[in-house]
N, C-alpha and C. Protein backbone atom coordinates (compact mmCIF):
# COMPACT_ATOMS: atom_id res chain seq x y z
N UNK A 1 0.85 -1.16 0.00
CA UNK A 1 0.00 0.00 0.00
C UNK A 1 0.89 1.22 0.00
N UNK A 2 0.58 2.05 -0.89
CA UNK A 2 1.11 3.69 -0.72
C UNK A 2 0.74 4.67 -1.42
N UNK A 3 0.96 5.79 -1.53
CA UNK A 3 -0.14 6.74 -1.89
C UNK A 3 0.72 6.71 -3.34
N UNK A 4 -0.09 7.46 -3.87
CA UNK A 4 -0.24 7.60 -5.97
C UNK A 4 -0.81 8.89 -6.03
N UNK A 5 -0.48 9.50 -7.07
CA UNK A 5 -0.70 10.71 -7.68
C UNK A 5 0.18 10.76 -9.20
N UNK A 6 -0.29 11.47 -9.91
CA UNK A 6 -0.03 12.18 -10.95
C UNK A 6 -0.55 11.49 -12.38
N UNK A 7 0.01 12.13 -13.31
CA UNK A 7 -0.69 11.24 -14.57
C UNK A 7 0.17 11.24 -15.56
N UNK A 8 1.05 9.96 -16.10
CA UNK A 8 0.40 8.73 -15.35
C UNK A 8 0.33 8.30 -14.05
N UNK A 9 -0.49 7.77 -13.50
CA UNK A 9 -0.08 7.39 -11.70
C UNK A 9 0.77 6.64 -11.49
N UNK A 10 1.40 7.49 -10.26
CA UNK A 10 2.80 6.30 -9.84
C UNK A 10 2.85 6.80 -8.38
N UNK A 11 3.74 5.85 -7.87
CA UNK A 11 3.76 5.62 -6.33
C UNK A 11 4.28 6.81 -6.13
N UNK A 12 4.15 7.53 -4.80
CA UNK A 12 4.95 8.90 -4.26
C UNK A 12 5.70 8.19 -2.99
N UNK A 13 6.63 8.22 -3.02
CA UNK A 13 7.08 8.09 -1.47
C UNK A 13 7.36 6.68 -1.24
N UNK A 14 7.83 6.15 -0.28
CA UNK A 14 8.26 4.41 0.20
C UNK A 14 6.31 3.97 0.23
N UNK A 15 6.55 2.59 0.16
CA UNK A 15 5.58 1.68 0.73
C UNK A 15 5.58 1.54 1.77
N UNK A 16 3.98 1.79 2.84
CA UNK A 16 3.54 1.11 3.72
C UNK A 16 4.71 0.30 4.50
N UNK A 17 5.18 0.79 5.71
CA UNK A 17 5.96 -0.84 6.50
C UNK A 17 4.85 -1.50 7.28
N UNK A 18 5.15 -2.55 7.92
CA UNK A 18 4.54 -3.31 8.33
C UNK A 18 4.42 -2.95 9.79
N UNK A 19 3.24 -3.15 10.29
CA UNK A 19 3.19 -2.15 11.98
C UNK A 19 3.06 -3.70 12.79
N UNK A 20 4.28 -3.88 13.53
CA UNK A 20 4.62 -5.31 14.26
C UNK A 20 3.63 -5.09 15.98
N UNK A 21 2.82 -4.06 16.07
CA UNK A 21 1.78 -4.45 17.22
C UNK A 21 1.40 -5.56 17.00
N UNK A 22 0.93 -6.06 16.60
CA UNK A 22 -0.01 -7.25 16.24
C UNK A 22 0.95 -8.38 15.07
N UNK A 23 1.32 -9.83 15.90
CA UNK A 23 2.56 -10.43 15.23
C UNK A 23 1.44 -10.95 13.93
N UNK A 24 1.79 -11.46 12.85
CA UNK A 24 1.31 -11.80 11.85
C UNK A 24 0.67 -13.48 11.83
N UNK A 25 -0.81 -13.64 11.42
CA UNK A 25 -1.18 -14.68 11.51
C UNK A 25 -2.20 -15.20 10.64
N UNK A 26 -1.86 -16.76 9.88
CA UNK A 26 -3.04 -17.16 8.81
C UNK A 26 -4.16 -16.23 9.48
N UNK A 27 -4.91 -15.79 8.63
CA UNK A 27 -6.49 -15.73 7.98
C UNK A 27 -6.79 -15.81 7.21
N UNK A 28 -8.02 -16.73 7.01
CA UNK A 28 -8.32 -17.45 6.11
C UNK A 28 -10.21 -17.09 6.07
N UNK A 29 -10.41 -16.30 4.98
CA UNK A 29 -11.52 -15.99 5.24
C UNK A 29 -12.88 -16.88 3.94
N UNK A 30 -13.68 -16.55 4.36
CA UNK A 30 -14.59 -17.66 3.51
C UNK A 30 -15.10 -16.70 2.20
N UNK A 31 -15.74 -17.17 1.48
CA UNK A 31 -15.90 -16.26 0.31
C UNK A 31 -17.31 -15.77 0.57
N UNK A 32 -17.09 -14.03 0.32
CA UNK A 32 -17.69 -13.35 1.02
C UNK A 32 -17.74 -12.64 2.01
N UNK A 33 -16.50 -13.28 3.08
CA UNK A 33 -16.71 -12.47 4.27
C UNK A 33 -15.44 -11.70 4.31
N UNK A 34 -15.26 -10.68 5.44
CA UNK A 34 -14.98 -8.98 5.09
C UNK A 34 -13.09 -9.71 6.51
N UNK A 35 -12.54 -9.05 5.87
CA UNK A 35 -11.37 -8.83 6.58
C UNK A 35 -11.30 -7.13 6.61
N UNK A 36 -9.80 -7.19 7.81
CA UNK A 36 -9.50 -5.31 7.92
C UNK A 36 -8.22 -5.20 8.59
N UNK A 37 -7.32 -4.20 7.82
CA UNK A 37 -6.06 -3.97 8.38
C UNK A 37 -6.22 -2.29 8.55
N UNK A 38 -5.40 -1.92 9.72
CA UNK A 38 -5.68 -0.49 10.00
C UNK A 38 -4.32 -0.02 9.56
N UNK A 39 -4.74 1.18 8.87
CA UNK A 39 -3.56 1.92 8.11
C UNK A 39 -3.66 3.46 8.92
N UNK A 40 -2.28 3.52 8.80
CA UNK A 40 -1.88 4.74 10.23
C UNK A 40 -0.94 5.79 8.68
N UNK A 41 -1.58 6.69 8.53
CA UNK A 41 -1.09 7.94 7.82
C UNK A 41 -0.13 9.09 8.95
N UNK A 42 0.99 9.60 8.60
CA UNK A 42 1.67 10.45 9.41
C UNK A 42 1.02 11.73 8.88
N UNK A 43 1.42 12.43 9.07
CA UNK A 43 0.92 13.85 8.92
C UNK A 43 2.26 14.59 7.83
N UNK A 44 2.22 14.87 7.11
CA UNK A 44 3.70 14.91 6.29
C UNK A 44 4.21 16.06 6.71
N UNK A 45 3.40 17.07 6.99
CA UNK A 45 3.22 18.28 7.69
C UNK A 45 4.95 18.58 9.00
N UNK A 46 4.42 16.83 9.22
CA UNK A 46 4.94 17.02 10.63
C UNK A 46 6.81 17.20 10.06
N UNK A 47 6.87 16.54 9.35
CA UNK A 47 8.79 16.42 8.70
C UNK A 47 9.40 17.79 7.91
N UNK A 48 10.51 18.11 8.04
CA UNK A 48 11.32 19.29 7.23
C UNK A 48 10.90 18.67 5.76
N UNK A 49 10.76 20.09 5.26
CA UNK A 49 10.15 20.08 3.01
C UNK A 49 11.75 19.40 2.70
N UNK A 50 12.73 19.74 3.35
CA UNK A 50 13.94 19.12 2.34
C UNK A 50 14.02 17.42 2.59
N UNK A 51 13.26 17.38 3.62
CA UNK A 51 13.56 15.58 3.62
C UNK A 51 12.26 15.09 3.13
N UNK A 52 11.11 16.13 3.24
CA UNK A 52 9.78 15.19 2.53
C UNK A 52 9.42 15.11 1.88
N UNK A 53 9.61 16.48 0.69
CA UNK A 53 9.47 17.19 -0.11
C UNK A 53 8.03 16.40 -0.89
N UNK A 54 7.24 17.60 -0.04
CA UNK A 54 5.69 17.61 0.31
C UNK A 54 5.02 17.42 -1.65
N UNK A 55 3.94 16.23 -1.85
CA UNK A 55 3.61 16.10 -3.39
C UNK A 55 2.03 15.92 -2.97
N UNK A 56 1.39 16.60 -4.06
CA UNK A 56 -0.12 15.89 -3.75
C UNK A 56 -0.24 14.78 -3.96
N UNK A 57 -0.95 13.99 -3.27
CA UNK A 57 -1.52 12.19 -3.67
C UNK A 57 -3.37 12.59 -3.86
N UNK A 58 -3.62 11.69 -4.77
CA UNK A 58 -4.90 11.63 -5.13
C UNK A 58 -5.34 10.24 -4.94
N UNK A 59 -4.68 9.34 -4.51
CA UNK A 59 -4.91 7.76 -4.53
C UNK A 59 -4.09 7.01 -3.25
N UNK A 60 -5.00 6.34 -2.85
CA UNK A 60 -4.27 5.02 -2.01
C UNK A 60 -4.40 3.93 -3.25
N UNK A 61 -2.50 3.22 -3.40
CA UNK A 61 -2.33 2.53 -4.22
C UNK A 61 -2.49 1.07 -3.22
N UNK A 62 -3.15 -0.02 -3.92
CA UNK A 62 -2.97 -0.90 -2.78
C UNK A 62 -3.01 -2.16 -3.72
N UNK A 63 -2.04 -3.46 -3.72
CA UNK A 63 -2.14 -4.38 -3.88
C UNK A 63 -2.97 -5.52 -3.01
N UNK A 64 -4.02 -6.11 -3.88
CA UNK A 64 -4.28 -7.18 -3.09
C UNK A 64 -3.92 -8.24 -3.37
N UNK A 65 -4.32 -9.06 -2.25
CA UNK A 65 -3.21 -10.59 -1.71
C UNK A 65 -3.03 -11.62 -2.81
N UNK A 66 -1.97 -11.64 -2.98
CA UNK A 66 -1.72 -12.51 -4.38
C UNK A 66 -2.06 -11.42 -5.70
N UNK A 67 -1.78 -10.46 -5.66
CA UNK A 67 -2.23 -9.89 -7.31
C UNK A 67 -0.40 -8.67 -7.33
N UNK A 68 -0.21 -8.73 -8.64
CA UNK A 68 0.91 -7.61 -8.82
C UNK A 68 0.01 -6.61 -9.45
N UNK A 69 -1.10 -6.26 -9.86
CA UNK A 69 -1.82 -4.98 -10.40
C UNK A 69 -2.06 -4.26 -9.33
N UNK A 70 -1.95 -3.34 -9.14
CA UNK A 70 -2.66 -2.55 -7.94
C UNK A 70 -4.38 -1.92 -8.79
N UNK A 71 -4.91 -1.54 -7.09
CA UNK A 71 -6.01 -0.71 -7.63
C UNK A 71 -5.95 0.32 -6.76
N UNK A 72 -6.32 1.45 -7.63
CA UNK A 72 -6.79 2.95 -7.39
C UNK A 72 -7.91 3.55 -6.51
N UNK A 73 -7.77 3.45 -5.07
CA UNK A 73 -8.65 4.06 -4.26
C UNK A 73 -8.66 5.87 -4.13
N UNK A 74 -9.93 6.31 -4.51
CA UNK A 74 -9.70 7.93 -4.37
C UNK A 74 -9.35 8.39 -2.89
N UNK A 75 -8.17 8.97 -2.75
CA UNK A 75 -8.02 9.53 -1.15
C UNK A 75 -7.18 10.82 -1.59
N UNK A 76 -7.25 11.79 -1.50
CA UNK A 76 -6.88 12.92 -1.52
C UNK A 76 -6.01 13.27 -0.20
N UNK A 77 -4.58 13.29 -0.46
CA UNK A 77 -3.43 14.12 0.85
C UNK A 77 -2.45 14.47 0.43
N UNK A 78 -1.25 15.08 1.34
CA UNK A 78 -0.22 15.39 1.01
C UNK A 78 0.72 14.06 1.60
N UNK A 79 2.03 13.78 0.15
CA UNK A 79 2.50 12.47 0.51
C UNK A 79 4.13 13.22 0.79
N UNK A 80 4.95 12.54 0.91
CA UNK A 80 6.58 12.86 1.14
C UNK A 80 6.85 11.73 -0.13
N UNK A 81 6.91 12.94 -1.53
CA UNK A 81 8.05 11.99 -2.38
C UNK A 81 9.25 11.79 -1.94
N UNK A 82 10.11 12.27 -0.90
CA UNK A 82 11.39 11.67 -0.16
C UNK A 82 11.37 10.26 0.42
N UNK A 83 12.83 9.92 1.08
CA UNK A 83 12.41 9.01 1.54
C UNK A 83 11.55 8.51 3.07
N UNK A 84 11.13 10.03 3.15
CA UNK A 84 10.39 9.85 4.54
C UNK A 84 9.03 8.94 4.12
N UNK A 85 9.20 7.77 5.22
CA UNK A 85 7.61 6.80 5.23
C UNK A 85 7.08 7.40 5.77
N UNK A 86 5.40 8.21 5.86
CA UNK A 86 4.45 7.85 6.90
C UNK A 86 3.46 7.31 6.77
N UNK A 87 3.57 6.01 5.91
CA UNK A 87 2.38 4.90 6.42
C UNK A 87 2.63 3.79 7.27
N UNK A 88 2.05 2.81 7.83
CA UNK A 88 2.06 1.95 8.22
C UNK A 88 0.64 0.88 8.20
N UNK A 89 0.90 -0.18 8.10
CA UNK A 89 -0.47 -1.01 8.05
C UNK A 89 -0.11 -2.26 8.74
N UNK A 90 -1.08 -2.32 9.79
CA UNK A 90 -1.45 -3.63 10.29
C UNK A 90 -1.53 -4.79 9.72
N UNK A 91 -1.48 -6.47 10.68
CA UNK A 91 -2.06 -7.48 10.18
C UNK A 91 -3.49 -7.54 9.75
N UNK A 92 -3.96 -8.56 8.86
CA UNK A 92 -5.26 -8.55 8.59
C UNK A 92 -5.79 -8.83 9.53
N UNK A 93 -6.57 -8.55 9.96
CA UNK A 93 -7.86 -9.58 10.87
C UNK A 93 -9.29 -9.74 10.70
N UNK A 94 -10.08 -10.67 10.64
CA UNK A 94 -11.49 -10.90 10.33
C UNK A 94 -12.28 -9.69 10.76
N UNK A 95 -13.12 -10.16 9.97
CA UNK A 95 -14.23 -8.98 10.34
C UNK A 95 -14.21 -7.65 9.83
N UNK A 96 -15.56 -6.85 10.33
CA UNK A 96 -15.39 -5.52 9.17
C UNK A 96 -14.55 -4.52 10.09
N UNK A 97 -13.94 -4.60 11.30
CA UNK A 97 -13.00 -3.70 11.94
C UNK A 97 -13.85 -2.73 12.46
N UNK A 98 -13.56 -1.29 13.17
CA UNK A 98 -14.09 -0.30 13.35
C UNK A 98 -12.54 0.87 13.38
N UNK A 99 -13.34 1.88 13.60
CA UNK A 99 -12.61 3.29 13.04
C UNK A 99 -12.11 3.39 15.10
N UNK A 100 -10.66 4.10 14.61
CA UNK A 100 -10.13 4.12 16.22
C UNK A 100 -11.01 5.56 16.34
């Protein structure tokens, strides 16, 4: 997962690391039913322009499990084309999740 902008679209900034709260574990869900990983956005705001060097994103780019295509979710922010990360995303876990 990581944010996208421009045209053509391409990734801005590092990919998503992996947020090790929660150690990683099969799920195995049935067809039909809803999994959820929580994705933690930094504030780009928060880092110096020479290390983040602030880009609009118009998209969360996100691969799903087993696929190399990504798909294009509309999310509108400011990303760090540097190498500053601020995403992170959780393990999957069942169910439809809720908002912290």
């Amino acid at each position: 997962m990581s944010l996208a902008g421009g045209s053509p679209v391409r990734q801005i900034g590092p990919a998503a690391t992996r947020s090790t709260i929660t150690p990683p574990t099969l799920v195995t869900l049935a067809p039909g039913a809803t999994g959820n990983a929580l994705l933690r956005i930094t504030n780009a705001g928060n880092y110096p322009e020479e290390q983040c060097h602030p880009t609009v994103a118009q998209y969360l780019q996100v691969y799903p499990p087993g696929q190399t295509t990504p798909i294009y979710v509309a999310y509108s922010s400011t990303a760090c084309a540097g190498t500053v990360g601020i995403l992170s995303v959780s393990t999957l876990q069942p169910g439809a999740g809720s908002a912290p």
